[in-house]
PDB file of N, CA and C in Angstrom:
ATOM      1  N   UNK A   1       0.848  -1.176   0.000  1.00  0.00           N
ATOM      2  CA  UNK A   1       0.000   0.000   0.000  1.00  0.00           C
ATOM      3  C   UNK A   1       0.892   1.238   0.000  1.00  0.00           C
ATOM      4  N   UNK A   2       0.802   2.187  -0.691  1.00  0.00           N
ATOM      5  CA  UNK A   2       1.323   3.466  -0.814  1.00  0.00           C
ATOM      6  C   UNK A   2       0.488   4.437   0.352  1.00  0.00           C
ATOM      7  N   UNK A   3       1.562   5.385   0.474  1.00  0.00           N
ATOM      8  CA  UNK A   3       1.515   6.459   1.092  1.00  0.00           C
ATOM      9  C   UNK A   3       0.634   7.736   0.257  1.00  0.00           C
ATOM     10  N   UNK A   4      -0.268   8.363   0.551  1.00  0.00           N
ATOM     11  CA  UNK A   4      -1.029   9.549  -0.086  1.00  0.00           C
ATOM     12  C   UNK A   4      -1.177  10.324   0.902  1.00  0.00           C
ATOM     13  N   UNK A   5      -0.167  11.693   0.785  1.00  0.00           N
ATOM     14  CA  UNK A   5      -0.220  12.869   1.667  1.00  0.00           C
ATOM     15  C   UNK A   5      -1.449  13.452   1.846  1.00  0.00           C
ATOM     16  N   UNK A   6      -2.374  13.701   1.135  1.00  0.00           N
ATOM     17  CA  UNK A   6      -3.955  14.193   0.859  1.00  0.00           C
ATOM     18  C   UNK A   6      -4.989  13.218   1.244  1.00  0.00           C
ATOM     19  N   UNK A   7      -4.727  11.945   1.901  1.00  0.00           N
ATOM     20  CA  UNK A   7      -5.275  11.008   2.301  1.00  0.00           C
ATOM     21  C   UNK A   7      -4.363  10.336   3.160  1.00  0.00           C
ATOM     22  N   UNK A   8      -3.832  10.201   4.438  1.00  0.00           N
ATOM     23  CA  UNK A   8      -3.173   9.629   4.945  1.00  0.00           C
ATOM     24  C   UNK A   8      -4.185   8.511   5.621  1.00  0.00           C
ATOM     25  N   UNK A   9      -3.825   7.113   6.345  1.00  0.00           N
ATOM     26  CA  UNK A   9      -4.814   6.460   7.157  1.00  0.00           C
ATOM     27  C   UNK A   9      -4.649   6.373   8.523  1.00  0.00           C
ATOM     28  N   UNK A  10      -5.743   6.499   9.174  1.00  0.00           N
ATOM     29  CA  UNK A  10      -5.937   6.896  10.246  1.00  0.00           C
ATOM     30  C   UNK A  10      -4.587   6.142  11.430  1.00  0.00           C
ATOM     31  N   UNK A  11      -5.237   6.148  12.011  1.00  0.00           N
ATOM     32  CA  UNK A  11      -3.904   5.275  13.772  1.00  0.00           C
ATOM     33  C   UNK A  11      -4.685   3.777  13.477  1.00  0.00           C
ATOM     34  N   UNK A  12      -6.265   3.907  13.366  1.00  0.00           N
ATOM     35  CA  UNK A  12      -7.105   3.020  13.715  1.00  0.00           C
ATOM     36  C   UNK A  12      -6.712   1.889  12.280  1.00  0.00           C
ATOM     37  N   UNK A  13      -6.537   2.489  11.122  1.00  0.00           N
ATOM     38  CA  UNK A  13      -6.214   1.791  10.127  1.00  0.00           C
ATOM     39  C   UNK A  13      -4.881   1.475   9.826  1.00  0.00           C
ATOM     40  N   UNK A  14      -3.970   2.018  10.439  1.00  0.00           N
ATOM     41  CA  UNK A  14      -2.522   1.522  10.261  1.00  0.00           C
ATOM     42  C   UNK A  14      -3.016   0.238  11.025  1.00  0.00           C
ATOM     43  N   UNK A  15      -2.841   0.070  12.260  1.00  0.00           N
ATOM     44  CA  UNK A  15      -3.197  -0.383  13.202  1.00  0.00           C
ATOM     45  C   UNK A  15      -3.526  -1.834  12.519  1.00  0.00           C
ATOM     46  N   UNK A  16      -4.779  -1.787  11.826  1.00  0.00           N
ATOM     47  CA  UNK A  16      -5.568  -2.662  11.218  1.00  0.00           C
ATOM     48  C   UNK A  16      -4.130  -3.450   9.503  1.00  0.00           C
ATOM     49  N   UNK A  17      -4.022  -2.604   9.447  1.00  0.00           N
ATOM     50  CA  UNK A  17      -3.595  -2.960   7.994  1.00  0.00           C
ATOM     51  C   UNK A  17      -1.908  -3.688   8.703  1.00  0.00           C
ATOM     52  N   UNK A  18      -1.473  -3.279  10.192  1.00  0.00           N
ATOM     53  CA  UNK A  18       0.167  -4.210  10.771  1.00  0.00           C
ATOM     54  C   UNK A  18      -0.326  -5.417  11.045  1.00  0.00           C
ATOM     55  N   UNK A  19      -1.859  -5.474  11.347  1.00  0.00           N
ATOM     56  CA  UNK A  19      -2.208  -6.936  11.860  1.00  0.00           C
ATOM     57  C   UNK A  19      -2.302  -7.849  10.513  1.00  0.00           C
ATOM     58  N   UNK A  20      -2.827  -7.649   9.400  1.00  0.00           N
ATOM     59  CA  UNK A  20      -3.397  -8.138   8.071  1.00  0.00           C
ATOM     60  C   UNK A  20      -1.961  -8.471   7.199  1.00  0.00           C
ATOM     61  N   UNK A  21      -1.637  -7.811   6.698  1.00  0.00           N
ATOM     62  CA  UNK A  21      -0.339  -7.178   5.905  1.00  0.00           C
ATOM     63  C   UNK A  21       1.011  -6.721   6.361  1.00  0.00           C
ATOM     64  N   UNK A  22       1.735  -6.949   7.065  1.00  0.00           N
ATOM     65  CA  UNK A  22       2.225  -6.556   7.948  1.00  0.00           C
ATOM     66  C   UNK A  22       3.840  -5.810   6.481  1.00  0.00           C
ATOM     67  N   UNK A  23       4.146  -6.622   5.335  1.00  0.00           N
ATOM     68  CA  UNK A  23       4.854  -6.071   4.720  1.00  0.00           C
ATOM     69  C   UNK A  23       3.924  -4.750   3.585  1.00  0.00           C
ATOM     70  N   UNK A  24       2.678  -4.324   4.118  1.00  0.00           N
ATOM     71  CA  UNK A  24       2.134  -3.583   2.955  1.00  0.00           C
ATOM     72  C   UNK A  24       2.187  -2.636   4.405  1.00  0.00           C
ATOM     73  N   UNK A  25       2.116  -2.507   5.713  1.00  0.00           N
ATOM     74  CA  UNK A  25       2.296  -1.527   6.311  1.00  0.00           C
ATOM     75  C   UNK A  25       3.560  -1.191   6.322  1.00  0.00           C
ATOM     76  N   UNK A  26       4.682  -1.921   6.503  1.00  0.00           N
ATOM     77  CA  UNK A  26       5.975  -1.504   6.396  1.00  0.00           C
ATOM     78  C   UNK A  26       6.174  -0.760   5.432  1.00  0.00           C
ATOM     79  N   UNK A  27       5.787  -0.948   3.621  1.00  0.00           N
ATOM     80  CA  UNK A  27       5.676  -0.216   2.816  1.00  0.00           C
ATOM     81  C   UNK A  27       5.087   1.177   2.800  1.00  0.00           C
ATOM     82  N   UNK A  28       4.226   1.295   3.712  1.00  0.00           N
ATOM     83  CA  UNK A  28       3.219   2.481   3.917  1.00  0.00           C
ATOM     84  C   UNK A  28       4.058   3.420   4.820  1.00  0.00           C
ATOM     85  N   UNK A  29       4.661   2.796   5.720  1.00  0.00           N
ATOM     86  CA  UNK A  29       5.723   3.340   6.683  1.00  0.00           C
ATOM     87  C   UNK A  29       6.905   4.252   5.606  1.00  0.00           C
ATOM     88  N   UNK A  30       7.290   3.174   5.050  1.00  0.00           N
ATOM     89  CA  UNK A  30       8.464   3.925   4.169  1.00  0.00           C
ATOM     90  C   UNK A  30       7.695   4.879   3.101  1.00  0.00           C
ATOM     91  N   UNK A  31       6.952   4.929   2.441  1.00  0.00           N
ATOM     92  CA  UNK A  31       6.553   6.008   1.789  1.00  0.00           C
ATOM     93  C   UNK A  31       6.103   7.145   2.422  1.00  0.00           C
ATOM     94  N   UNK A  32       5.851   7.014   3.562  1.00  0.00           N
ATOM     95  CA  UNK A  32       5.436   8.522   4.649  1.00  0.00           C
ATOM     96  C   UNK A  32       6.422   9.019   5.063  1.00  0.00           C
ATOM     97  N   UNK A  33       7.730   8.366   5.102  1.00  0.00           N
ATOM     98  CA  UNK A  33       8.700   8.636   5.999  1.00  0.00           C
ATOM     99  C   UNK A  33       9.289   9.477   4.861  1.00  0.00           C
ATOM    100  N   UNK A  34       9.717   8.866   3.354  1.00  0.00           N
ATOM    101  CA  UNK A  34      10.183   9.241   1.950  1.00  0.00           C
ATOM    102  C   UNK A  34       9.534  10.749   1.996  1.00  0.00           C
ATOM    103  N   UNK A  35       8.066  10.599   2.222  1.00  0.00           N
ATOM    104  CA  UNK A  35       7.443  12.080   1.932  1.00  0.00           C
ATOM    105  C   UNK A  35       7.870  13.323   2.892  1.00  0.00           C
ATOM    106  N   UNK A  36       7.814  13.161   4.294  1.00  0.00           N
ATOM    107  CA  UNK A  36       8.302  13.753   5.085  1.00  0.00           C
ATOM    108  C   UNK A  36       9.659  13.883   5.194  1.00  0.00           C
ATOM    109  N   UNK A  37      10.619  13.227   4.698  1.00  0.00           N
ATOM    110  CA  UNK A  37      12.140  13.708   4.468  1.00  0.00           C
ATOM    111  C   UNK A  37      12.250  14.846   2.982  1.00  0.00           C
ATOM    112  N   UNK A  38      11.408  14.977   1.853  1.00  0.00           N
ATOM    113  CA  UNK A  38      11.217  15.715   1.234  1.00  0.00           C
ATOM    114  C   UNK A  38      11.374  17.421   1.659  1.00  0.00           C
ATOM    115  N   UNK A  39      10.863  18.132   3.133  1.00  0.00           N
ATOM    116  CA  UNK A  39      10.724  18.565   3.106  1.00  0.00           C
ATOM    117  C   UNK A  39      12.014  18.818   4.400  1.00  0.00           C
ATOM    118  N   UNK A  40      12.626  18.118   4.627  1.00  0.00           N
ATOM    119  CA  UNK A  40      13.368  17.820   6.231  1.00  0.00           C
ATOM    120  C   UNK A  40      14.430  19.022   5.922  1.00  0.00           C
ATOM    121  N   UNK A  41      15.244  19.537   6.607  1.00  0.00           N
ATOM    122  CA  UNK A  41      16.167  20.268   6.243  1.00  0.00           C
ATOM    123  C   UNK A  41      17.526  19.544   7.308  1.00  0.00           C
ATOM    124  N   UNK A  42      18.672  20.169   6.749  1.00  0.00           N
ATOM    125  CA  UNK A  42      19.936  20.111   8.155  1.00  0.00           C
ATOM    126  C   UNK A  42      19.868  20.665   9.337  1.00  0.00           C
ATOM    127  N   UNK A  43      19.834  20.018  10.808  1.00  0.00           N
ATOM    128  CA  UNK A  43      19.824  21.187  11.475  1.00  0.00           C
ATOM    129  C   UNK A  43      21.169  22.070  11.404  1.00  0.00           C
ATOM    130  N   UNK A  44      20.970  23.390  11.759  1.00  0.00           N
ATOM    131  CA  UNK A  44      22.118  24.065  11.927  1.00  0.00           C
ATOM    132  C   UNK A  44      23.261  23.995  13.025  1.00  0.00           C
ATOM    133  N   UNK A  45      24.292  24.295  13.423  1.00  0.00           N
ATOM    134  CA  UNK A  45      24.985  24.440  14.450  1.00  0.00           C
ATOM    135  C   UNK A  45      24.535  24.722  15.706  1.00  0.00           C
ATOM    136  N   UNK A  46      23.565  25.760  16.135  1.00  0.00           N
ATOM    137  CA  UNK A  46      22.655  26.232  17.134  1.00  0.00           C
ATOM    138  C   UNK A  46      22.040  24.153  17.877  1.00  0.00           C
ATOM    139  N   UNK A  47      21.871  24.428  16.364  1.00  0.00           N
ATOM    140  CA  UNK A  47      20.688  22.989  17.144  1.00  0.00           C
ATOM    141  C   UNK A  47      21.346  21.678  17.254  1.00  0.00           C
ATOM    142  N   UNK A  48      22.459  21.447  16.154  1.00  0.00           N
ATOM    143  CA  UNK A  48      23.045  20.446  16.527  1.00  0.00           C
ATOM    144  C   UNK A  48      23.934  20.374  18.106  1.00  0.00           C
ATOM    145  N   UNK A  49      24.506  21.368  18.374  1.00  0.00           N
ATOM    146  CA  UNK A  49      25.182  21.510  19.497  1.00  0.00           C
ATOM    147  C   UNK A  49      23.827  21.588  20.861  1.00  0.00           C
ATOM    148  N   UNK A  50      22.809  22.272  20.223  1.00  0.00           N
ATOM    149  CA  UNK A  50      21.877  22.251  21.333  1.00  0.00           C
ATOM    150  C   UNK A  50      21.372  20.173  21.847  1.00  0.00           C
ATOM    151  N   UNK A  51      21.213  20.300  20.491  1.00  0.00           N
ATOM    152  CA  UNK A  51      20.522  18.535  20.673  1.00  0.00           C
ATOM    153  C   UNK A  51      21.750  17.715  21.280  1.00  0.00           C
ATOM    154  N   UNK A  52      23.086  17.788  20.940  1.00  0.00           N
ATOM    155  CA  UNK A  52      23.932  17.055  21.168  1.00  0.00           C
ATOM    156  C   UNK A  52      24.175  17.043  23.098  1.00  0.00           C
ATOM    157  N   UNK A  53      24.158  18.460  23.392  1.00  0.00           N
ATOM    158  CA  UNK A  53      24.340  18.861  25.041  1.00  0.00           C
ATOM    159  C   UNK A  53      23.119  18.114  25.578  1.00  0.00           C
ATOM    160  N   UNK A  54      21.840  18.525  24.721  1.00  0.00           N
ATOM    161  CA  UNK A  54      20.651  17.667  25.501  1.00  0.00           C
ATOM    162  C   UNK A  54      20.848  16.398  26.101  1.00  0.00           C
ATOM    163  N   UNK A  55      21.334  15.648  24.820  1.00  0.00           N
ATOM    164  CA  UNK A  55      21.438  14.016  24.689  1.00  0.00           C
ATOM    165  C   UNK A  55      22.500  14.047  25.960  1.00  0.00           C
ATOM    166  N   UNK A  56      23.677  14.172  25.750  1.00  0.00           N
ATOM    167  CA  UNK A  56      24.812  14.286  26.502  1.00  0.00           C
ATOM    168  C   UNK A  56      24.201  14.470  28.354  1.00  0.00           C
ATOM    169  N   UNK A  57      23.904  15.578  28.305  1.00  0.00           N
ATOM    170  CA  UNK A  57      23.216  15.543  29.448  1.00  0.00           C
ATOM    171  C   UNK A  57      22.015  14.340  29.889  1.00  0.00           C
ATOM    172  N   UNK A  58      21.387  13.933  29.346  1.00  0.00           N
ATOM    173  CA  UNK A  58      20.431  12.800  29.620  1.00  0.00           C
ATOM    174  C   UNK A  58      21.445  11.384  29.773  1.00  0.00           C
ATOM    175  N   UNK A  59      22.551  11.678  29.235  1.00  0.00           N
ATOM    176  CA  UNK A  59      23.314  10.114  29.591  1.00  0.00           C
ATOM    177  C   UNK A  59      24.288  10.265  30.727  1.00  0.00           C
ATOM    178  N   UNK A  60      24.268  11.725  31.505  1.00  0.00           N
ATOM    179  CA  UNK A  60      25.216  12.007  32.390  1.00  0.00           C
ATOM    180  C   UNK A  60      26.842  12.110  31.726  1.00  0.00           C
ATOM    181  N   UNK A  61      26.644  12.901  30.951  1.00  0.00           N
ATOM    182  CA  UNK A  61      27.963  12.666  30.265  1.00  0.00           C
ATOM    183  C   UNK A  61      27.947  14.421  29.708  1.00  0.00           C
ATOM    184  N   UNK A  62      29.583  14.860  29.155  1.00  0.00           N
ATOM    185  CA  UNK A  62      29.483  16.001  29.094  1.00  0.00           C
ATOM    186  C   UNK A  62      30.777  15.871  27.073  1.00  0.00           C
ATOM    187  N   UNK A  63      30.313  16.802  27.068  1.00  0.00           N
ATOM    188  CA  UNK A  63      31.200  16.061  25.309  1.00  0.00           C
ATOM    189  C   UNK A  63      32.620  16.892  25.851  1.00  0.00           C
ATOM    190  N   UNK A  64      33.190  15.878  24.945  1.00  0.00           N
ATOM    191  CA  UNK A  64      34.269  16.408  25.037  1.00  0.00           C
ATOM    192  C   UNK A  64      35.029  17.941  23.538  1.00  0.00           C
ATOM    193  N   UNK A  65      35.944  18.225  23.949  1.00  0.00           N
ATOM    194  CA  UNK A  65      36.243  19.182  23.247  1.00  0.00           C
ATOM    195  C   UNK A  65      36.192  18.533  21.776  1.00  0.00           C
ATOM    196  N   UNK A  66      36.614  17.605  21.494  1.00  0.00           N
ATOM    197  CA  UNK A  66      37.186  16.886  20.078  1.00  0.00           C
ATOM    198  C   UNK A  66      35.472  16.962  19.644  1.00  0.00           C
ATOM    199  N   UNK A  67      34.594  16.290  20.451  1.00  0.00           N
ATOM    200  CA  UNK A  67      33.207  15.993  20.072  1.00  0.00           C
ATOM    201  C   UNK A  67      32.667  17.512  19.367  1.00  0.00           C
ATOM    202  N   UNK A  68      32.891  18.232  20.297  1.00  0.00           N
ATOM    203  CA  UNK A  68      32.199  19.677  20.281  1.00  0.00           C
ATOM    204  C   UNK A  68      32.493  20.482  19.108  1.00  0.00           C
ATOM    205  N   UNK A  69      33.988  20.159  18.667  1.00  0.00           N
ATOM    206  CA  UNK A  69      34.346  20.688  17.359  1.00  0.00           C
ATOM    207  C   UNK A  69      34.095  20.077  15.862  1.00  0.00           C
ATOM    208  N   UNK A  70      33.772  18.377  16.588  1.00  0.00           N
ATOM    209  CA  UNK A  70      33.210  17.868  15.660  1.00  0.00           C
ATOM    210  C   UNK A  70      31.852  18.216  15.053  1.00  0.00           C
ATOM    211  N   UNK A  71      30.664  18.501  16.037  1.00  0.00           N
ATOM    212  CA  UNK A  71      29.657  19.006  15.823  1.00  0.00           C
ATOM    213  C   UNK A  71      29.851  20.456  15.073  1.00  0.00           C
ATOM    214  N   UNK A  72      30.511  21.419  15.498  1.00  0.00           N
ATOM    215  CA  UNK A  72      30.557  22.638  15.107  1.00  0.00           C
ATOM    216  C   UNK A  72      30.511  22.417  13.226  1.00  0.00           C
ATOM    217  N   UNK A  73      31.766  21.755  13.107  1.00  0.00           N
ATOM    218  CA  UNK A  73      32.329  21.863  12.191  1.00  0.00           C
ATOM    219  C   UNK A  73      31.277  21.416  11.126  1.00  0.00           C
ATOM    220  N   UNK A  74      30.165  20.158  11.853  1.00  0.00           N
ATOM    221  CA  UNK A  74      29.233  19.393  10.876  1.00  0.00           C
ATOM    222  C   UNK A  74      27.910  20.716  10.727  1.00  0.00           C
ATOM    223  N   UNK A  75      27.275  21.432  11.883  1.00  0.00           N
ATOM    224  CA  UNK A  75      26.570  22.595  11.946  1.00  0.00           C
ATOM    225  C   UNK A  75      27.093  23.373  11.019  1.00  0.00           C
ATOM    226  N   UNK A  76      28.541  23.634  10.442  1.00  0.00           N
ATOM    227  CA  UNK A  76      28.456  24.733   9.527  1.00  0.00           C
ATOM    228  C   UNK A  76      28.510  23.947   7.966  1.00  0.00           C
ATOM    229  N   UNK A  77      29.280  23.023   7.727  1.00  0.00           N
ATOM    230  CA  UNK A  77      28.720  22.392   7.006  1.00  0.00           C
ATOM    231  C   UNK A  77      27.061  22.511   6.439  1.00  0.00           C
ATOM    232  N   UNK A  78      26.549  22.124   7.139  1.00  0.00           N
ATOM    233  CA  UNK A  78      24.586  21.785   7.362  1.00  0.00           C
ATOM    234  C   UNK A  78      24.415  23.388   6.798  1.00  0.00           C
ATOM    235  N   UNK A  79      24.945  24.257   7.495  1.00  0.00           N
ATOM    236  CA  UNK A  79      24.592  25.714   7.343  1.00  0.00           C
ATOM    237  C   UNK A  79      24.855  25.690   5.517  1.00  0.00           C
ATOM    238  N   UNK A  80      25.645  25.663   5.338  1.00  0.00           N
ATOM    239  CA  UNK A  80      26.306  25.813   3.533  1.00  0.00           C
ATOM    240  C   UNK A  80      25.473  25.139   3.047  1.00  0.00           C
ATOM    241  N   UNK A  81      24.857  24.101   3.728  1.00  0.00           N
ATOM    242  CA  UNK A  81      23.973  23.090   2.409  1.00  0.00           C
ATOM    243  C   UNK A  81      22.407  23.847   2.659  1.00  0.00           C
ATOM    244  N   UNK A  82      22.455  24.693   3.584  1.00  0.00           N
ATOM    245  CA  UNK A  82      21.291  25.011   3.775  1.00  0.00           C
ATOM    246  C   UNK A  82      20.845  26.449   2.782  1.00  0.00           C
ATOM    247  N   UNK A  83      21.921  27.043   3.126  1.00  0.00           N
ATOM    248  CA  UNK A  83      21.997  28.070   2.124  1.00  0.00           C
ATOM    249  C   UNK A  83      22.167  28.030   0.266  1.00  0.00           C
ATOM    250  N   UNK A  84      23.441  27.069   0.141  1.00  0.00           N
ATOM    251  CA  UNK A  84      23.100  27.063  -1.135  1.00  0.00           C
ATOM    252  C   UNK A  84      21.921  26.043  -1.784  1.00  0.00           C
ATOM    253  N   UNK A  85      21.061  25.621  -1.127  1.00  0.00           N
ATOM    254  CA  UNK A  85      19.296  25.120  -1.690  1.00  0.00           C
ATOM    255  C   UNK A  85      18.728  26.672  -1.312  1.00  0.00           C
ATOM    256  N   UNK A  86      19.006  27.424  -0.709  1.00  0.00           N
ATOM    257  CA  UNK A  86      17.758  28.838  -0.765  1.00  0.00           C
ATOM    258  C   UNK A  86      18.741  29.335  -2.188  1.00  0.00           C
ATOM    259  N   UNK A  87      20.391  29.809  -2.469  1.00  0.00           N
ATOM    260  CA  UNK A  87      20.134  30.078  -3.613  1.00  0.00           C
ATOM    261  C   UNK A  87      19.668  29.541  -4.767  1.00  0.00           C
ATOM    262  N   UNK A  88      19.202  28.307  -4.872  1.00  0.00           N
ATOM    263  CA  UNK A  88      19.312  27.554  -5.925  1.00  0.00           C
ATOM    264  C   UNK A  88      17.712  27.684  -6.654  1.00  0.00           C
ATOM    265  N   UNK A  89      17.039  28.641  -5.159  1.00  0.00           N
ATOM    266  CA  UNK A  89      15.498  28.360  -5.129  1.00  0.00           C
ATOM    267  C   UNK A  89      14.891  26.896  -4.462  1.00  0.00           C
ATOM    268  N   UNK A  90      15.751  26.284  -4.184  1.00  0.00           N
ATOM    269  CA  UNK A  90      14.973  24.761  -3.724  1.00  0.00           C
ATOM    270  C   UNK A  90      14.864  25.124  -1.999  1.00  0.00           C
ATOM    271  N   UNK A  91      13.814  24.791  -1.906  1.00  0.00           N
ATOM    272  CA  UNK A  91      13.395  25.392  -0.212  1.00  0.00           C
ATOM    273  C   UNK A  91      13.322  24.034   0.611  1.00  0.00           C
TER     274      UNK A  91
END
């Protein structure tokens, strides 16, 4: 079964269609997921370093410098890919 953004199926019908079909929901899974990465962007530096401290903090752990520059470095990266899709017009 395919995924249709203008018709998605309910909780009650996924639900129904993992018990029946269980490889036509998996399929349904991956085409929603396909559609919603369409629109996904990079996070930026702000957020990667934000999400990374989050995580870090929830495991009792604190990053280390090497980590921290690693992130930076991937945040500006993300930033360049983010920017050149706005010049390109692709949003």
């Amino acid at each position: 079964m395919l995924y249709d953004p203008n018709n998605p199926l309910t909780d009650e019908q996924l639900e129904e269609l993992g018990k029946e079909d269980f490889d036509s929901f998996l399929e349904y899974l991956d085409g929603q997921s396909a559609e919603l990465l369409k629109n996904a962007r990079p996070l930026n530096s702000y957020e990667l370093k934000r999400m990374s401290s989050i995580t870090a903090a929830e495991q009792n752990k604190q990053l280390s410098e090497e980590e921290f520059q690693r992130i930076k470095k991937l945040g500006k990266e993300n930033e360049t890919q983010i920017l050149n899709k706005h010049k390109d017009g692709r949003n």
